[in-house]
N, C-alpha and C. Protein backbone atom coordinates (compact mmCIF):
# COMPACT_ATOMS: atom_id res chain seq x y z
N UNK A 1 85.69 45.48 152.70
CA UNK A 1 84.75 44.50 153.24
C UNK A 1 84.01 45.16 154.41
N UNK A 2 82.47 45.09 154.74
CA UNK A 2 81.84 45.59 155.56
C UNK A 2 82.08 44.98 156.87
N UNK A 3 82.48 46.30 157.73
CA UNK A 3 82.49 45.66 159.21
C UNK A 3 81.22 45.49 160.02
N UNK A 4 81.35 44.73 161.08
CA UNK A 4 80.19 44.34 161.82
C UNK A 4 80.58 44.27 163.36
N UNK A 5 79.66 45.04 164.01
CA UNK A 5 80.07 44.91 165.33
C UNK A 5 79.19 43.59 165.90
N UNK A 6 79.92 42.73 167.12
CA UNK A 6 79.36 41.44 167.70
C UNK A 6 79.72 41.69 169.42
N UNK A 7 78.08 42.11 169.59
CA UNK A 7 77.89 42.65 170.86
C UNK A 7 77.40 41.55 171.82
N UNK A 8 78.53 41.44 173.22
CA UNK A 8 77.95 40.59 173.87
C UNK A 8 76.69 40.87 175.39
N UNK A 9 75.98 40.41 175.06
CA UNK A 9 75.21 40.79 176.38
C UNK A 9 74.91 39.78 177.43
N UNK A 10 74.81 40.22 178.86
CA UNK A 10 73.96 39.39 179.68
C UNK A 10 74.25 39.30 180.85
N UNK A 11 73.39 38.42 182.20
CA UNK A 11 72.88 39.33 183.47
C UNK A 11 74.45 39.54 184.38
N UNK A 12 74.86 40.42 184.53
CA UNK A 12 75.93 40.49 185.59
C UNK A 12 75.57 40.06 186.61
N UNK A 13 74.56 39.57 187.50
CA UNK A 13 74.38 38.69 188.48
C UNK A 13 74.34 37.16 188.11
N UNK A 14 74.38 36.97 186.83
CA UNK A 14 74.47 35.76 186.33
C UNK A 14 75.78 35.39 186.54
N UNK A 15 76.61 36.06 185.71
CA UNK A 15 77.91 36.29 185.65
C UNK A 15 79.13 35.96 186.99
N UNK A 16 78.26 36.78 187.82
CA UNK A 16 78.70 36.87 189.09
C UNK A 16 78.50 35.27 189.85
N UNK A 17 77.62 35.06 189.60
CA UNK A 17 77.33 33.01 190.02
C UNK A 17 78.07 32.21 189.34
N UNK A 18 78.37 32.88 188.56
CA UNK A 18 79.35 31.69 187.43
C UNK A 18 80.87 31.63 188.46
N UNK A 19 81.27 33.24 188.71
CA UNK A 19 82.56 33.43 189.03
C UNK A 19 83.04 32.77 190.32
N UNK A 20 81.78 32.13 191.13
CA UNK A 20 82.56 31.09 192.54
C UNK A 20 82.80 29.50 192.01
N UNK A 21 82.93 29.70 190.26
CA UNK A 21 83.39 27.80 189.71
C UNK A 21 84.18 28.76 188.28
N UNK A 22 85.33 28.36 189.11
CA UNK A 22 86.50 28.90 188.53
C UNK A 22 87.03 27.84 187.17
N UNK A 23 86.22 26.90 187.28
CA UNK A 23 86.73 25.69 186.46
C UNK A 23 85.45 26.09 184.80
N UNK A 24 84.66 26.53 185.43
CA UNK A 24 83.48 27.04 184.42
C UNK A 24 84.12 28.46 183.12
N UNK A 25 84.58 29.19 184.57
CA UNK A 25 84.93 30.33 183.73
C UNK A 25 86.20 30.34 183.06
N UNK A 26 87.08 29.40 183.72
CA UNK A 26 88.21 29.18 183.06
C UNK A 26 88.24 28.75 181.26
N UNK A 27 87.01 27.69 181.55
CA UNK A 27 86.65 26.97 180.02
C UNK A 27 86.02 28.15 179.50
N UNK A 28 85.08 29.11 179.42
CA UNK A 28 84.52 29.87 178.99
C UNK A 28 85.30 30.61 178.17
N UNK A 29 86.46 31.53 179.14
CA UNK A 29 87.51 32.08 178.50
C UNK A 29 88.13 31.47 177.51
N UNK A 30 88.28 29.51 178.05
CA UNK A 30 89.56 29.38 176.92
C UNK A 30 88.31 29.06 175.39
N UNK A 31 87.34 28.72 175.60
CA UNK A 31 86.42 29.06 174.25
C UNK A 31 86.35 30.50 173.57
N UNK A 32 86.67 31.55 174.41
CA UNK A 32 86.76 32.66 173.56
C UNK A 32 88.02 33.05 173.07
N UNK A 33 89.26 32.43 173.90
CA UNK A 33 90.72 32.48 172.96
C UNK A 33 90.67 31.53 171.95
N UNK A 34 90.04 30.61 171.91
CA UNK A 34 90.26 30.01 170.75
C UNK A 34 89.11 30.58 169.34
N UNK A 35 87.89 31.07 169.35
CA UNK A 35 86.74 32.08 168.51
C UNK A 35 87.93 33.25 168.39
N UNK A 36 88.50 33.44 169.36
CA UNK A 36 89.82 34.52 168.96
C UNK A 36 90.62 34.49 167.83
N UNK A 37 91.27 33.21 167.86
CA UNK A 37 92.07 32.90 167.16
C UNK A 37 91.79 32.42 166.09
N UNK A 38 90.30 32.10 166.01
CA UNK A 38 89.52 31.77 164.80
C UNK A 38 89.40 32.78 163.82
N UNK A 39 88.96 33.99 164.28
CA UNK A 39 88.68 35.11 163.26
C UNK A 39 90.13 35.71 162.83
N UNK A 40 90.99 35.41 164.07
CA UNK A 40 92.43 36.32 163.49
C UNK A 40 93.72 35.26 162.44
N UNK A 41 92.99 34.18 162.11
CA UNK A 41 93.77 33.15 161.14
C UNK A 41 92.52 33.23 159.93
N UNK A 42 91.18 33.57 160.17
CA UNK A 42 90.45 33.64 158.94
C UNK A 42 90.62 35.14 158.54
N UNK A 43 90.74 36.66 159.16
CA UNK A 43 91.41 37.40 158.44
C UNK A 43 90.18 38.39 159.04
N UNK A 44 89.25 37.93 159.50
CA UNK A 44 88.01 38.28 159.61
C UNK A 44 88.43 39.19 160.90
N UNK A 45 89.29 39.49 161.87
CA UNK A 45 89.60 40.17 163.21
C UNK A 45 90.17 41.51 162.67
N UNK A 46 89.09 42.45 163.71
CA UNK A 46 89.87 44.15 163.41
C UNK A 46 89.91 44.01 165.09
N UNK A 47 89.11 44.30 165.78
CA UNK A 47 89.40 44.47 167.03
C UNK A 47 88.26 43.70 168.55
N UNK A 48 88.67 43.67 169.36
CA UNK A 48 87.47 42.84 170.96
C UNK A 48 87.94 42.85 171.82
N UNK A 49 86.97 43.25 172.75
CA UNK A 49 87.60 43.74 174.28
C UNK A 49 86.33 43.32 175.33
N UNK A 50 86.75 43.17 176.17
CA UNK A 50 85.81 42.79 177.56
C UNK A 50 85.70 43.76 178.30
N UNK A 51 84.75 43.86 178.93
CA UNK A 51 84.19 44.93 179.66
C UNK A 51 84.43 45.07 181.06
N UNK A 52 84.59 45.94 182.00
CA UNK A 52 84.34 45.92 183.38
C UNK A 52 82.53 45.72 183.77
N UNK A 53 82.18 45.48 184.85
CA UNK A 53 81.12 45.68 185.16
C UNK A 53 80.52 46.80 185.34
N UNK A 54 79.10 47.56 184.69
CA UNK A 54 78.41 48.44 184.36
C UNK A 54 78.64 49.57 185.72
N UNK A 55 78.92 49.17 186.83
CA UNK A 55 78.94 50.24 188.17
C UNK A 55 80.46 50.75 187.98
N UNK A 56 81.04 50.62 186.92
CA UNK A 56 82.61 51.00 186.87
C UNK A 56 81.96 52.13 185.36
N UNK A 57 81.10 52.52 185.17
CA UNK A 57 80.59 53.24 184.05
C UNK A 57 80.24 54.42 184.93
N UNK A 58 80.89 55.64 183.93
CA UNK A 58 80.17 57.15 183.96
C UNK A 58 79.73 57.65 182.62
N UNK A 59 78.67 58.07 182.71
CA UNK A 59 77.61 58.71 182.01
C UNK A 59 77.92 59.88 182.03
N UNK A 60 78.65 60.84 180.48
CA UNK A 60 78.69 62.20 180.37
C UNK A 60 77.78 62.75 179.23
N UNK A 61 77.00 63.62 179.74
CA UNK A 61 75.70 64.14 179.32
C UNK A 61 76.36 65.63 179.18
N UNK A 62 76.57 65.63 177.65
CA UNK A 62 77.50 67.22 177.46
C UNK A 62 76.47 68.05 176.74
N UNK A 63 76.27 69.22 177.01
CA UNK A 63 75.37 70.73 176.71
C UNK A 63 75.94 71.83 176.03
N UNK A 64 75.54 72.90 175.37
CA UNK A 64 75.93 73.81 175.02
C UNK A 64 76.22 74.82 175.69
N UNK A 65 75.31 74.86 176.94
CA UNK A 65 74.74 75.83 177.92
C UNK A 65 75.51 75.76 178.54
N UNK A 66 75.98 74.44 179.49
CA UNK A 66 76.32 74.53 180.46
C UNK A 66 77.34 73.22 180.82
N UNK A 67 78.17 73.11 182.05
CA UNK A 67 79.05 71.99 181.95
C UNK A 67 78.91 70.83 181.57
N UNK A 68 79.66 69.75 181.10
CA UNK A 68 79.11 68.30 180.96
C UNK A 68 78.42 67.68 182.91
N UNK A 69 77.51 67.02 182.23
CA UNK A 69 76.63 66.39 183.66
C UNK A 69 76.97 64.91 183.78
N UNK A 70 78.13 64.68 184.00
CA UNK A 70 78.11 63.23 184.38
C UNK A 70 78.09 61.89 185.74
N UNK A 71 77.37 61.40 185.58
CA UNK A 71 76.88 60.33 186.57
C UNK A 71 77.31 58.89 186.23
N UNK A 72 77.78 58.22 187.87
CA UNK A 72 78.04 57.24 187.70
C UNK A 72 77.40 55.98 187.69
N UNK A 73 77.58 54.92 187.14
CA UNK A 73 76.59 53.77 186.95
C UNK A 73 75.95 53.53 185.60
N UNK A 74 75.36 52.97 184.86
CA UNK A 74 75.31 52.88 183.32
C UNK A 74 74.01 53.24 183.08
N UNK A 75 74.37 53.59 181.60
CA UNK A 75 73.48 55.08 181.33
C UNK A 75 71.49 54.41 181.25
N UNK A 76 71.53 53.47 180.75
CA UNK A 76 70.00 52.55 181.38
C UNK A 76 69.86 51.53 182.12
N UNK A 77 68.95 51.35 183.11
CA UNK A 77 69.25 50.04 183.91
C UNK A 77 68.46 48.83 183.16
N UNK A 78 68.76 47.97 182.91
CA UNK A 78 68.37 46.92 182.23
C UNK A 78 68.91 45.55 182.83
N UNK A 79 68.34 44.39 182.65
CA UNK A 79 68.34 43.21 182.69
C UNK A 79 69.58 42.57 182.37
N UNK A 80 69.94 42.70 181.33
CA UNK A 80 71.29 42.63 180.27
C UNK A 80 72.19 43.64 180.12
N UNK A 81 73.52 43.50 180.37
CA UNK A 81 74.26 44.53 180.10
C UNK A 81 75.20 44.33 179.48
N UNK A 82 75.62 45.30 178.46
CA UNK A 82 76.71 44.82 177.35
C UNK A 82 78.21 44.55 178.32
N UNK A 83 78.79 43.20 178.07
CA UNK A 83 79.95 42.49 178.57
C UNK A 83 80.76 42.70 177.87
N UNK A 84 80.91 42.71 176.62
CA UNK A 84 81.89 42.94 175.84
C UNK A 84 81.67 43.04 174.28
N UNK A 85 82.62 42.74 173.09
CA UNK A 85 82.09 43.07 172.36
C UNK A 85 83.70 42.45 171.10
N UNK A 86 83.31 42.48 169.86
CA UNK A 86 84.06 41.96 168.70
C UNK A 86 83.51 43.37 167.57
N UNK A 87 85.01 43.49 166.91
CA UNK A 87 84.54 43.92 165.71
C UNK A 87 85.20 43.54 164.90
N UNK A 88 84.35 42.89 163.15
CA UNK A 88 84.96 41.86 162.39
C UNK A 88 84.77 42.37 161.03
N UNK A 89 85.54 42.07 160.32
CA UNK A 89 85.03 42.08 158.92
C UNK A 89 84.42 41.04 158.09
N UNK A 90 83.40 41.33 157.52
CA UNK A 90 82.84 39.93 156.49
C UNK A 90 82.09 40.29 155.42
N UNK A 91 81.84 38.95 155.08
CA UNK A 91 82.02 39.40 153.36
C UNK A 91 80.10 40.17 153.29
N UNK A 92 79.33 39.38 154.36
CA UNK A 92 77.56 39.71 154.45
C UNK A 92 77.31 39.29 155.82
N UNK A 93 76.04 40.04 155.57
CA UNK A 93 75.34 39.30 157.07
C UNK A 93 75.25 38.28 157.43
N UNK A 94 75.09 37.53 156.19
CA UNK A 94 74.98 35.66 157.19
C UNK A 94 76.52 35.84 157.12
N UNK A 95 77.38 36.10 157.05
CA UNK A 95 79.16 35.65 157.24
C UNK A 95 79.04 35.91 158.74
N UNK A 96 78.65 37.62 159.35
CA UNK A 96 78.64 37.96 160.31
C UNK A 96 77.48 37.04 161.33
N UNK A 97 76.66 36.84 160.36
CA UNK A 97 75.80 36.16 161.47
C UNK A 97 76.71 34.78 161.82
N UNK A 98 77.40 33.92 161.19
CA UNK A 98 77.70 32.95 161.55
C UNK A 98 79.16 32.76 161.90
N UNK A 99 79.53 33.99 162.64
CA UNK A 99 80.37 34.73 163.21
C UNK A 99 80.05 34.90 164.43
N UNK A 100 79.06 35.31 164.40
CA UNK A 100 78.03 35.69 165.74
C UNK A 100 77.40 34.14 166.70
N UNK A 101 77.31 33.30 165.47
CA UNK A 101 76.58 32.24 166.70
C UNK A 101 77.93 31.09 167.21
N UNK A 102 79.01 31.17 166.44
CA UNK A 102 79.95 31.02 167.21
C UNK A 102 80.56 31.65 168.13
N UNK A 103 80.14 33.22 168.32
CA UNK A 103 81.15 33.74 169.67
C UNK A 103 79.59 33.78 170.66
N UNK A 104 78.94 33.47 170.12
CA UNK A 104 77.50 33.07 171.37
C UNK A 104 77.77 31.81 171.59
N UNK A 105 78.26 30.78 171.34
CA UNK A 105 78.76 29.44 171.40
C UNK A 105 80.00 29.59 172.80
N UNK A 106 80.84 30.34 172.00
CA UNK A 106 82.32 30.19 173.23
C UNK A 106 81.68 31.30 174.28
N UNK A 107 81.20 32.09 174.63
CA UNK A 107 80.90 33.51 175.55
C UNK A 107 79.79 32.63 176.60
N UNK A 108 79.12 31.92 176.11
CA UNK A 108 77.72 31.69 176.59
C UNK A 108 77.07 32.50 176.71
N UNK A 109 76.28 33.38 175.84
CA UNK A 109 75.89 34.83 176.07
C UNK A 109 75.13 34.76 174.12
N UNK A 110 73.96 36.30 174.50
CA UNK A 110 73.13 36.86 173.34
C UNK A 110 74.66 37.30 173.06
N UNK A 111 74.57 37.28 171.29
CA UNK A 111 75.33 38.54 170.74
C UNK A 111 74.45 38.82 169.15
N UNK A 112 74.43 40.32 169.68
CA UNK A 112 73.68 41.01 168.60
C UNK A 112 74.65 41.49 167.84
N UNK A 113 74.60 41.65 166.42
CA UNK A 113 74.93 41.79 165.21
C UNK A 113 74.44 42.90 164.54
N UNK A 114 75.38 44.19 164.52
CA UNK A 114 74.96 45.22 163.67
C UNK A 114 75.83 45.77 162.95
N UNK A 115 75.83 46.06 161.57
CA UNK A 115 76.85 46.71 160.40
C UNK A 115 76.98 48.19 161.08
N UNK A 116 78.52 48.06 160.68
CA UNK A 116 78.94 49.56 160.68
C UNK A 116 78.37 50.29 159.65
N UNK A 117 78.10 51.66 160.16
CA UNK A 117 77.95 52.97 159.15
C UNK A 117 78.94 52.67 157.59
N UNK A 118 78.27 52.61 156.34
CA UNK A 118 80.15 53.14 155.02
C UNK A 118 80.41 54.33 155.28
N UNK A 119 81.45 54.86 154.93
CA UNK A 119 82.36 56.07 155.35
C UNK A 119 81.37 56.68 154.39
N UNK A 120 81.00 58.07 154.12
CA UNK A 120 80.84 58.69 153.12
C UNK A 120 82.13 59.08 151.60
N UNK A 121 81.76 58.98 150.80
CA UNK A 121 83.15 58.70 149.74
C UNK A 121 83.18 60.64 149.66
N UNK A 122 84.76 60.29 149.28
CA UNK A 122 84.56 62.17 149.73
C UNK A 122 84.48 62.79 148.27
């Protein structure tokens, strides 16, 4: 069955306003243990993890020439930054898509939807 990654995005200063109503984020979370427990009783769960915030990111920029160049802070600055993320199995895209607008439901957050690579058959 084709996997699909379910990417969450969005503003870490947003994020950060949420985190002084502890009663907000508390529900937030318990909407994503339960989308949790949704995909891992439908069969549909391989793996999902939450993110630190983007200033806890290093950027390694590796060469042939010469040492890896890595810098801290995330590798583009943008508006949105990936928070976390799901990877699921399903049967098609609308499965995954409607996979996707339920963990945009419990997260409160965009999540973009993209198929994994197939292995090459050897």
């Amino acid at each position: 069955m084709p996997q699909y990654l379910l990417s969450v995005y969005g503003d870490e200063t947003e994020f950060a306003a949420l985190e002084a109503q502890p009663e907000v984020v508390a529900k937030m979370y318990a909407a994503v243990d339960t989308f949790n427990q949704r995909l891992k009783a439908e069969g549909a769960w391989v793996f999902a993890g939450g993110l630190h915030r983007t200033n806890t990111a290093t950027v390694v920029r590796a060469s042939k020439d010469a040492d890896a160049l890595m810098t801290d802070g995330p590798y583009i600055e943008a508006k949105e930054q990936l928070g976390g993320f799901w990877v699921i199995t399903a049967a098609d895209l609308d499965a995954a898509l409607a996979w996707a607008k339920d963990g945009s439901l419990a997260c409160q957050g965009p999540v973009e939807v993209r198929p994994f690579q197939e292995e090459p058959e050897a």
